[in-house]
Protein backbone atom coordinates (compact mmCIF):
# COMPACT_ATOMS: atom_id res chain seq x y z
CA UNK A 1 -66.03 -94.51 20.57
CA UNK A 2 -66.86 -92.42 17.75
CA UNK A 3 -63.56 -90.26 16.69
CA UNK A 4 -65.90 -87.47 14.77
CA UNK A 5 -67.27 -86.75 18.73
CA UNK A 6 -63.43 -85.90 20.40
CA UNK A 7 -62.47 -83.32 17.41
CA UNK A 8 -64.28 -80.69 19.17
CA UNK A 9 -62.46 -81.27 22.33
CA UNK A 10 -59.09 -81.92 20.91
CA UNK A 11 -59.74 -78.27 19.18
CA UNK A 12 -60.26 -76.79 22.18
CA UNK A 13 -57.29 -78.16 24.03
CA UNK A 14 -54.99 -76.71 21.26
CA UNK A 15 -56.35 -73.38 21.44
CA UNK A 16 -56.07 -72.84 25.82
CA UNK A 17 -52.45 -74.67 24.75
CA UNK A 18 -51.44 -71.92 22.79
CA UNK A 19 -52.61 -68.80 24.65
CA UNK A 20 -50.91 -69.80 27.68
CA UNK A 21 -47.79 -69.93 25.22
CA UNK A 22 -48.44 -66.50 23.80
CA UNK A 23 -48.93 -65.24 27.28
CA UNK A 24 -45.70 -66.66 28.95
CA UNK A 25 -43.59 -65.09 25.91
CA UNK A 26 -44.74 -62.00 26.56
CA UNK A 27 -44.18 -61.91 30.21
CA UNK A 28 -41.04 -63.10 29.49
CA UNK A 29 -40.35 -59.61 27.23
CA UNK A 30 -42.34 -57.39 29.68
CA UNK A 31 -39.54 -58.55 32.72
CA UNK A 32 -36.21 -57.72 30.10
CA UNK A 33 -37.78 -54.31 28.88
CA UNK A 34 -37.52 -53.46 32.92
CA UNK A 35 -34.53 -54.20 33.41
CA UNK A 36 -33.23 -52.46 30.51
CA UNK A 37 -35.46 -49.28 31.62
CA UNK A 38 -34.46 -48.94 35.24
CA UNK A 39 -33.07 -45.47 35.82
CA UNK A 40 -30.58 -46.53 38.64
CA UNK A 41 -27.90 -48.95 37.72
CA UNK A 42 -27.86 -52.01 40.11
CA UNK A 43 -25.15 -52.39 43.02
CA UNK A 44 -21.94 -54.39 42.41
CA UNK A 45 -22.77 -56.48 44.86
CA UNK A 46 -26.36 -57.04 43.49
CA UNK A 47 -26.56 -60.41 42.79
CA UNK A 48 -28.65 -59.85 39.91
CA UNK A 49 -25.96 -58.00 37.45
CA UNK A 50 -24.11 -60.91 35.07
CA UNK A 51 -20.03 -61.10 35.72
CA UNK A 52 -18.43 -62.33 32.94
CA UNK A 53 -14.64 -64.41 32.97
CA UNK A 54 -12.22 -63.31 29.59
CA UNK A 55 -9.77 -65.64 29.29
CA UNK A 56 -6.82 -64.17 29.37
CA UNK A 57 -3.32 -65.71 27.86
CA UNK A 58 -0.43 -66.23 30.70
CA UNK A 59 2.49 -64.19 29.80
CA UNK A 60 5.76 -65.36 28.12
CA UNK A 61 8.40 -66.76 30.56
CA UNK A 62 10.63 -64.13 32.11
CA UNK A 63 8.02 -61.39 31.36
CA UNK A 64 6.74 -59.26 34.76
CA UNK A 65 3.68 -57.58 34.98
CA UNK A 66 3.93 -54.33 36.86
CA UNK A 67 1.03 -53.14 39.05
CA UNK A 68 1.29 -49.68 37.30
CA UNK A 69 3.02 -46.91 36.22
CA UNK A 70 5.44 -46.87 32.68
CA UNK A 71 7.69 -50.42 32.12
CA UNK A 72 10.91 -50.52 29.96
CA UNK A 73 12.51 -53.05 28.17
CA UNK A 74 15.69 -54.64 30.22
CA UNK A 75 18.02 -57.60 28.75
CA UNK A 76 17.95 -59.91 31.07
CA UNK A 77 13.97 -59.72 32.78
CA UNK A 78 12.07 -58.55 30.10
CA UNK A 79 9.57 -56.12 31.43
CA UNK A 80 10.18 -54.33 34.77
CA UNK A 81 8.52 -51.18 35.91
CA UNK A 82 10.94 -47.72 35.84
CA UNK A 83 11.33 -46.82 39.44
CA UNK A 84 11.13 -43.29 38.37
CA UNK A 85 9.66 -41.23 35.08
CA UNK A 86 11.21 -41.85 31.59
CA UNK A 87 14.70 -41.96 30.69
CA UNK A 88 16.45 -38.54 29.45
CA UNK A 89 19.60 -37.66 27.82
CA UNK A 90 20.96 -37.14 31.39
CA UNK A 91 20.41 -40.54 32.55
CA UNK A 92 22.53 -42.07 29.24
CA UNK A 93 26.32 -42.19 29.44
CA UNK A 94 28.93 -43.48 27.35
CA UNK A 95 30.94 -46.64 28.24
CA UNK A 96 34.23 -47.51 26.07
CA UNK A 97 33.46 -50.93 26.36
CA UNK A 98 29.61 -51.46 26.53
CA UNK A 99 28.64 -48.45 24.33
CA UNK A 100 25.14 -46.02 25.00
CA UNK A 101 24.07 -47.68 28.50
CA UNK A 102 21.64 -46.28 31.03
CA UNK A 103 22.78 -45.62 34.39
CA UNK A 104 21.30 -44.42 38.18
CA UNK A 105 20.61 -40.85 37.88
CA UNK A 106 23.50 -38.36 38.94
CA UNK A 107 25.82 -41.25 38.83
CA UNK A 108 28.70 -41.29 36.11
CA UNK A 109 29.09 -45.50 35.34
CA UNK A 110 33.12 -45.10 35.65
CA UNK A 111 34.70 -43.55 38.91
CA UNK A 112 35.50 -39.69 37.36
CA UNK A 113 32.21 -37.95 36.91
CA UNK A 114 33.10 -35.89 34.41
CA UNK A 115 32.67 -36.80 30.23
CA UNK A 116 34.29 -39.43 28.32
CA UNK A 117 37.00 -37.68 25.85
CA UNK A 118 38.02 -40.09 22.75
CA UNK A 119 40.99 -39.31 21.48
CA UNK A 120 43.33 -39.17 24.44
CA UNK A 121 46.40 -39.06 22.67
CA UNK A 122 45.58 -35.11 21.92
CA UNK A 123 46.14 -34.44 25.55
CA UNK A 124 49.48 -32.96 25.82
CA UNK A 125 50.19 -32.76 29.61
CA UNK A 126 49.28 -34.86 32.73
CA UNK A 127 47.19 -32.62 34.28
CA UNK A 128 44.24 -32.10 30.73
CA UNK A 129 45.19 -35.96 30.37
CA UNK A 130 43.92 -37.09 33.72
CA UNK A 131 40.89 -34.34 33.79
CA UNK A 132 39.41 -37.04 30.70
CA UNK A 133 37.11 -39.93 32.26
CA UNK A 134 38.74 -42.30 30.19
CA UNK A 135 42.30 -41.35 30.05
CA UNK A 136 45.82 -41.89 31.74
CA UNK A 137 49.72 -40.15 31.14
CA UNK A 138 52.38 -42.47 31.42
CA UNK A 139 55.35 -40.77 32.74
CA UNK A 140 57.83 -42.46 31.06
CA UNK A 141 56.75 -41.66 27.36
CA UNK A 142 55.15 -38.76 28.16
CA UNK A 143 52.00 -39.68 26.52
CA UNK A 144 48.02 -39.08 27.24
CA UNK A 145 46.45 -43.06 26.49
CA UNK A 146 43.56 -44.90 27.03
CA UNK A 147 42.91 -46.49 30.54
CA UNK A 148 42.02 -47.25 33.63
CA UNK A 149 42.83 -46.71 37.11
CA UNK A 150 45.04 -50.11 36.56
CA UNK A 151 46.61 -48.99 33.47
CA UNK A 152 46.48 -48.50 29.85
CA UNK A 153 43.89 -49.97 26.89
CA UNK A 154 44.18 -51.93 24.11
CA UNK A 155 47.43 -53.80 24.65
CA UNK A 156 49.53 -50.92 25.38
CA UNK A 157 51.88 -50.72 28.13
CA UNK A 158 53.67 -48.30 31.07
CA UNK A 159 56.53 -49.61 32.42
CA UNK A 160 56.74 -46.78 34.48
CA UNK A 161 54.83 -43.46 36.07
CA UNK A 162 51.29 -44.65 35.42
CA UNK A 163 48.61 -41.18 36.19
CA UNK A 164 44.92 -41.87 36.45
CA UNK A 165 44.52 -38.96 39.03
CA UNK A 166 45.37 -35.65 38.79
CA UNK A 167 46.74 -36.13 42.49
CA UNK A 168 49.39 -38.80 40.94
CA UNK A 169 50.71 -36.38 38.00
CA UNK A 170 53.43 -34.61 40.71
CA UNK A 171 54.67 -38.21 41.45
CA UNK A 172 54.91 -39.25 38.32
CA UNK A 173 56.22 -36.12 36.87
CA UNK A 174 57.36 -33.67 39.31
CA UNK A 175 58.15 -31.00 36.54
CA UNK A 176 54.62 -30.96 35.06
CA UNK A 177 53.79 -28.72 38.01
CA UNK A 178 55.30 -25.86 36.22
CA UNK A 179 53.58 -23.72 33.76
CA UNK A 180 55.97 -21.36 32.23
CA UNK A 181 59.75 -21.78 31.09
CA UNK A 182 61.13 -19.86 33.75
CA UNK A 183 59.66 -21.35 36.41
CA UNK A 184 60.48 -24.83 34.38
CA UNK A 185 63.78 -24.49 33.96
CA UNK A 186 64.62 -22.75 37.08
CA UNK A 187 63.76 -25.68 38.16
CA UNK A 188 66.26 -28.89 39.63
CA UNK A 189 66.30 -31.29 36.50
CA UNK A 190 63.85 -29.86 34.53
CA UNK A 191 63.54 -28.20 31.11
CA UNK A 192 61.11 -26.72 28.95
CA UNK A 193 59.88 -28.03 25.54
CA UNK A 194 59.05 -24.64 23.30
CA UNK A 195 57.03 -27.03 20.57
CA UNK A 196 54.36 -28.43 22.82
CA UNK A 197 54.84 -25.80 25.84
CA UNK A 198 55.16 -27.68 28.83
CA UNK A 199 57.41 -28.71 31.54
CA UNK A 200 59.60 -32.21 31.62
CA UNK A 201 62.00 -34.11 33.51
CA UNK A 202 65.54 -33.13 31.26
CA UNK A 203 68.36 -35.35 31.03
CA UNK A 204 71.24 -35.26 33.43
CA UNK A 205 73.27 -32.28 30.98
CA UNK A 206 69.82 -30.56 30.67
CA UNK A 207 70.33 -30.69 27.09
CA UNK A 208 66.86 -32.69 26.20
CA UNK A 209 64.46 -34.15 27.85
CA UNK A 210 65.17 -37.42 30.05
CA UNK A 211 62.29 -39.38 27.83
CA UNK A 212 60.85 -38.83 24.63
CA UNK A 213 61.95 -35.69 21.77
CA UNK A 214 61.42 -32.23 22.29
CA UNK A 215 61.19 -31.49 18.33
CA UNK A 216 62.01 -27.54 19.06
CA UNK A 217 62.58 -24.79 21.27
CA UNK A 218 64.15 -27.11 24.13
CA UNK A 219 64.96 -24.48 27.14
CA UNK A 220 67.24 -25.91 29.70
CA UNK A 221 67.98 -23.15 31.80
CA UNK A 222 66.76 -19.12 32.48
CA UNK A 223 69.07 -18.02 30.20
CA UNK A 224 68.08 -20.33 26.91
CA UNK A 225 64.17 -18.97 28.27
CA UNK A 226 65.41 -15.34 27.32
CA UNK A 227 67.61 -15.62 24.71
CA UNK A 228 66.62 -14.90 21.06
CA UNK A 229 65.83 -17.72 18.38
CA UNK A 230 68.23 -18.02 15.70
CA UNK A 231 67.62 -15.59 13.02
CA UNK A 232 66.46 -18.13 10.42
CA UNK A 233 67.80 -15.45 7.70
CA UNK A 234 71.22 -15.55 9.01
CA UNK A 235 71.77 -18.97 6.41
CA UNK A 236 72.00 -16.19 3.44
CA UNK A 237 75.65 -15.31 3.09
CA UNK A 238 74.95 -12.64 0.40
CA UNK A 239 72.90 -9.17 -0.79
CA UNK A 240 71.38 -11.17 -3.72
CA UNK A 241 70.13 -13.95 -1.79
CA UNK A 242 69.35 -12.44 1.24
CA UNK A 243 67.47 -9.53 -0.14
CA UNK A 244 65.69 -12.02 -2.76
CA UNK A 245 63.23 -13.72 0.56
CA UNK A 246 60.33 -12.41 2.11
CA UNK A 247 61.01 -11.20 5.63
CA UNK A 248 65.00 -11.03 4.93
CA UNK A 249 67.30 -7.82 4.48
CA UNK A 250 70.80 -7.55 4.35
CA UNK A 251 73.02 -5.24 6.56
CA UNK A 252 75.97 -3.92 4.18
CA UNK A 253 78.28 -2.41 7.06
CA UNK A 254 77.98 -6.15 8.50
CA UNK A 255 77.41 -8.63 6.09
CA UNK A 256 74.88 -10.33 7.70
CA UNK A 257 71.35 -11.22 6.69
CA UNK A 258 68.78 -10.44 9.02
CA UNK A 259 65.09 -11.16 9.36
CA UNK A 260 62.92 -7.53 8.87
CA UNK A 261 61.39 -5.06 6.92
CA UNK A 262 62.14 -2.29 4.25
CA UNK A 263 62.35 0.11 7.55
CA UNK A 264 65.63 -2.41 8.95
CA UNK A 265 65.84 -5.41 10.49
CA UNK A 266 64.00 -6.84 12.99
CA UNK A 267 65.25 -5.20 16.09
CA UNK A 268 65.27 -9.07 18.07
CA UNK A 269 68.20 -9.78 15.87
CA UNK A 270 70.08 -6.16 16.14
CA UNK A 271 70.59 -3.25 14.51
CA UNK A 272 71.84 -2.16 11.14
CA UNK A 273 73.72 1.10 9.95
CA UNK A 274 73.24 0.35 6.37
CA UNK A 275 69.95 -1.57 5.26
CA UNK A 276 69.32 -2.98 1.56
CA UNK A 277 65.98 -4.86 1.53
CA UNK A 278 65.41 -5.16 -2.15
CA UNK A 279 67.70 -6.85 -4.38
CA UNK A 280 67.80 -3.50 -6.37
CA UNK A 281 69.71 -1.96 -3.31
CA UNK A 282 72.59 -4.42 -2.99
CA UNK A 283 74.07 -2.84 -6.01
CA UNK A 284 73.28 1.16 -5.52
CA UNK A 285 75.51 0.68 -2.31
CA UNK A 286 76.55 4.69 -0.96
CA UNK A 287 79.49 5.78 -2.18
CA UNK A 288 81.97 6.47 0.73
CA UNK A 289 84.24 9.30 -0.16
CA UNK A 290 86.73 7.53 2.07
CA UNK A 291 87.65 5.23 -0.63
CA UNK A 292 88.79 8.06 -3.34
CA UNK A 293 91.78 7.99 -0.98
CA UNK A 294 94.49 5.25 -2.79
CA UNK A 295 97.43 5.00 0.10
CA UNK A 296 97.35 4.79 3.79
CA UNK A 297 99.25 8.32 3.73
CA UNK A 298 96.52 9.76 2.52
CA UNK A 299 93.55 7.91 3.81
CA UNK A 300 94.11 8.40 7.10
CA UNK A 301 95.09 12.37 7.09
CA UNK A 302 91.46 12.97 6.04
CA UNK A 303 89.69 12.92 9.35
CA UNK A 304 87.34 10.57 9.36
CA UNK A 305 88.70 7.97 7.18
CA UNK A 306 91.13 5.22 7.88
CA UNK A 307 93.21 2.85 6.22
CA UNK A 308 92.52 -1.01 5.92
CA UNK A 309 95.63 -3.17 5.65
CA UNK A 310 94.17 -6.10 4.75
CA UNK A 311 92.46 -5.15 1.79
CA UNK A 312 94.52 -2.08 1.24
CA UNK A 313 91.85 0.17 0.75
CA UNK A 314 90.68 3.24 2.62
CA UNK A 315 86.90 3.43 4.52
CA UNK A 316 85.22 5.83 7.04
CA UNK A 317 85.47 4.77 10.35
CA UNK A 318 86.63 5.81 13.75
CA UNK A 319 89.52 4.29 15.95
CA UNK A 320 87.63 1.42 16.79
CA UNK A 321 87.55 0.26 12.69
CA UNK A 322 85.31 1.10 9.97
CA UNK A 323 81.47 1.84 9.57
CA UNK A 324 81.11 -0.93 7.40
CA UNK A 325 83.17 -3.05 9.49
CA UNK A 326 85.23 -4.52 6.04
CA UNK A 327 88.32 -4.91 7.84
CA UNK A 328 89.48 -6.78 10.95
CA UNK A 329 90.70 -6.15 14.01
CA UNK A 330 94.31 -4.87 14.28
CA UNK A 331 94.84 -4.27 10.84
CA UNK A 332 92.98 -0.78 11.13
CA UNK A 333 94.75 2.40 10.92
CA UNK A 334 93.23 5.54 11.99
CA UNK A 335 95.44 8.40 13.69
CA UNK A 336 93.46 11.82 11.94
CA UNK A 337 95.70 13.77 14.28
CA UNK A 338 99.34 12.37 12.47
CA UNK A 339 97.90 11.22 9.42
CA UNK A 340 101.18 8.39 9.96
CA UNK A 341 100.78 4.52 8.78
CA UNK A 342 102.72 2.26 11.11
């Protein structure tokens, strides 16, 4: 056969060929242009709408996935969802031995539900001591330490009269009960310590306490309560000396220094006919026209004066000896009426 005659055939093969191509492709666009067009989205359950599987990593051992709601971080699981909303100040506490932990809410983690003090030792009496979350008084020293409901922290020990209650503080100390010195040391075998103001068991001559120091003001008994201090001027056995520090005068018709003021001394130490408070005054002492008198003849015929054997020298005074009180007793004359020395 002649190949020039099938070129016209083979031609017209080629071009149905390719419009049935050109017309498939754009059937093929016409079909996604509608389904990008359509107005209503298609069902989930229409069978025509593409699903598509991520692949997803697994999670890390010991890592939970919670359904919902906020997750925190815990030490030993990982990832665990908060039963409640997020943590607060009030759900933190302090633990001596684990530091800031997290705890239920309303619950204290140790068995007081009160807040942890740290410095225990500045607790001074059972009762503050125990009120501490983290504190205990041991009877037998006295002393506010760290503890537990077993006993102290750190090492320490109390042999005896261990508090973790406030309950326990009468056992342990039955004195401790009292606030006040007279109530303290009215009290059987107690005493009252002025320096840190509370109540104690005392010794058996109520002179300290049975344990420990009292480093001042040690009351044991009603009277001690009342009585006044020492006069810590009365260690001045002159004018010069006396009168020369703040807060001390010195009483010429007794000789004594006293703690006051430039009106007299303090009237808690007594009283004070003649009064020098500056060191100026202990040398312009009032002449007492009692002493112009030279013999006990004449002294003592003058009325108010009388005669001092002693010192052989005549003063004012009255029977009972003179008004500065330079002479002792029994060696005072005084008989205005007479005017005889014996």
């Amino acid at each position: 056969m002649n190949p020039s005659r099938l070129l016209p055939g083979l031609a017209l093969l080629l071009l149905l060929g390719g419009c049935a191509v050109q017309d498939a492709a754009s059937g093929y666009g016409d079909e996604d242009a509608d389904i990008v067009k359509q107005d209503t989205p298609p069902s989930a359950d229409d069978a025509g709408v593409p699903t598509f599987d991520i692949p997803v990593d697994p999670p890390d051992e010991g890592v939970a996935v919670p359904d919902s709601g906020p997750v925190s971080v815990e030490p030993d699981v990982g990832m665990a969802p908060l039963d409640t909303g997020p943590m607060t100040q009030a759900d933190v506490g302090f633990s001596r031995d684990l530091g800031i932990v997290p705890f239920d809410r309303g619950v204290f983690p140790t068995d007081r539900g009160i807040p942890t003090t740290l410095n225990c030792a500045s607790q001074t009496s059972c009762a503050s001591c125990t009120a501490q979350s983290t504190c205990g008084w041991c009877g037998l020293t006295a002393r506010c330490m760290d503890g537990s409901s077993t006993g102290p922290l750190g090492g320490a020990t109390c042999a005896l009269g261990w508090a973790w209650t406030a309950s326990a503080c009468v056992s342990v100390d039955p004195c401790s009960a009292s606030t006040s010195c007279g109530a303290c040391a009215g009290q059987a075998g107690c005493g009252w310590c002025g320096a840190s103001n509370r109540c104690v068991t005392a010794n058996t001559a109520r002179t300290g306490p049975a344990s420990g120091v009292c480093l001042s003001a040690w009351s044991g008994s009603i009277a001690a309560c009342t009585a006044a201090p020492p006069d810590p001027c009365a260690v001045h056995t002159d004018c010069g000396a006396c009168s020369a520090v703040l807060s001390c005068g010195w009483c010429r018709s007794t000789r004594r220094c006293m703690t006051g003021a430039s009106t007299g001394p303090n009237p808690t130490y007594g009283t004070c006919d003649s009064w020098a408070y500056l060191s100026s005054q202990c040398t312009a002492l009032p002449t007492d026209p009692c002493r112009s008198s030279s013999s006990c003849s004449g002294c003592v015929g003058r009325g108010s004066c009388g005669w001092c054997r002693d010192s052989g020298t005549c003063h004012t005074g009255t029977s009972g000896g003179p008004t500065d009180r330079a002479c002792r007793s029994g060696r005072w004359e005084w008989d205005p009426f007479l005017g005889i020395c014996f």
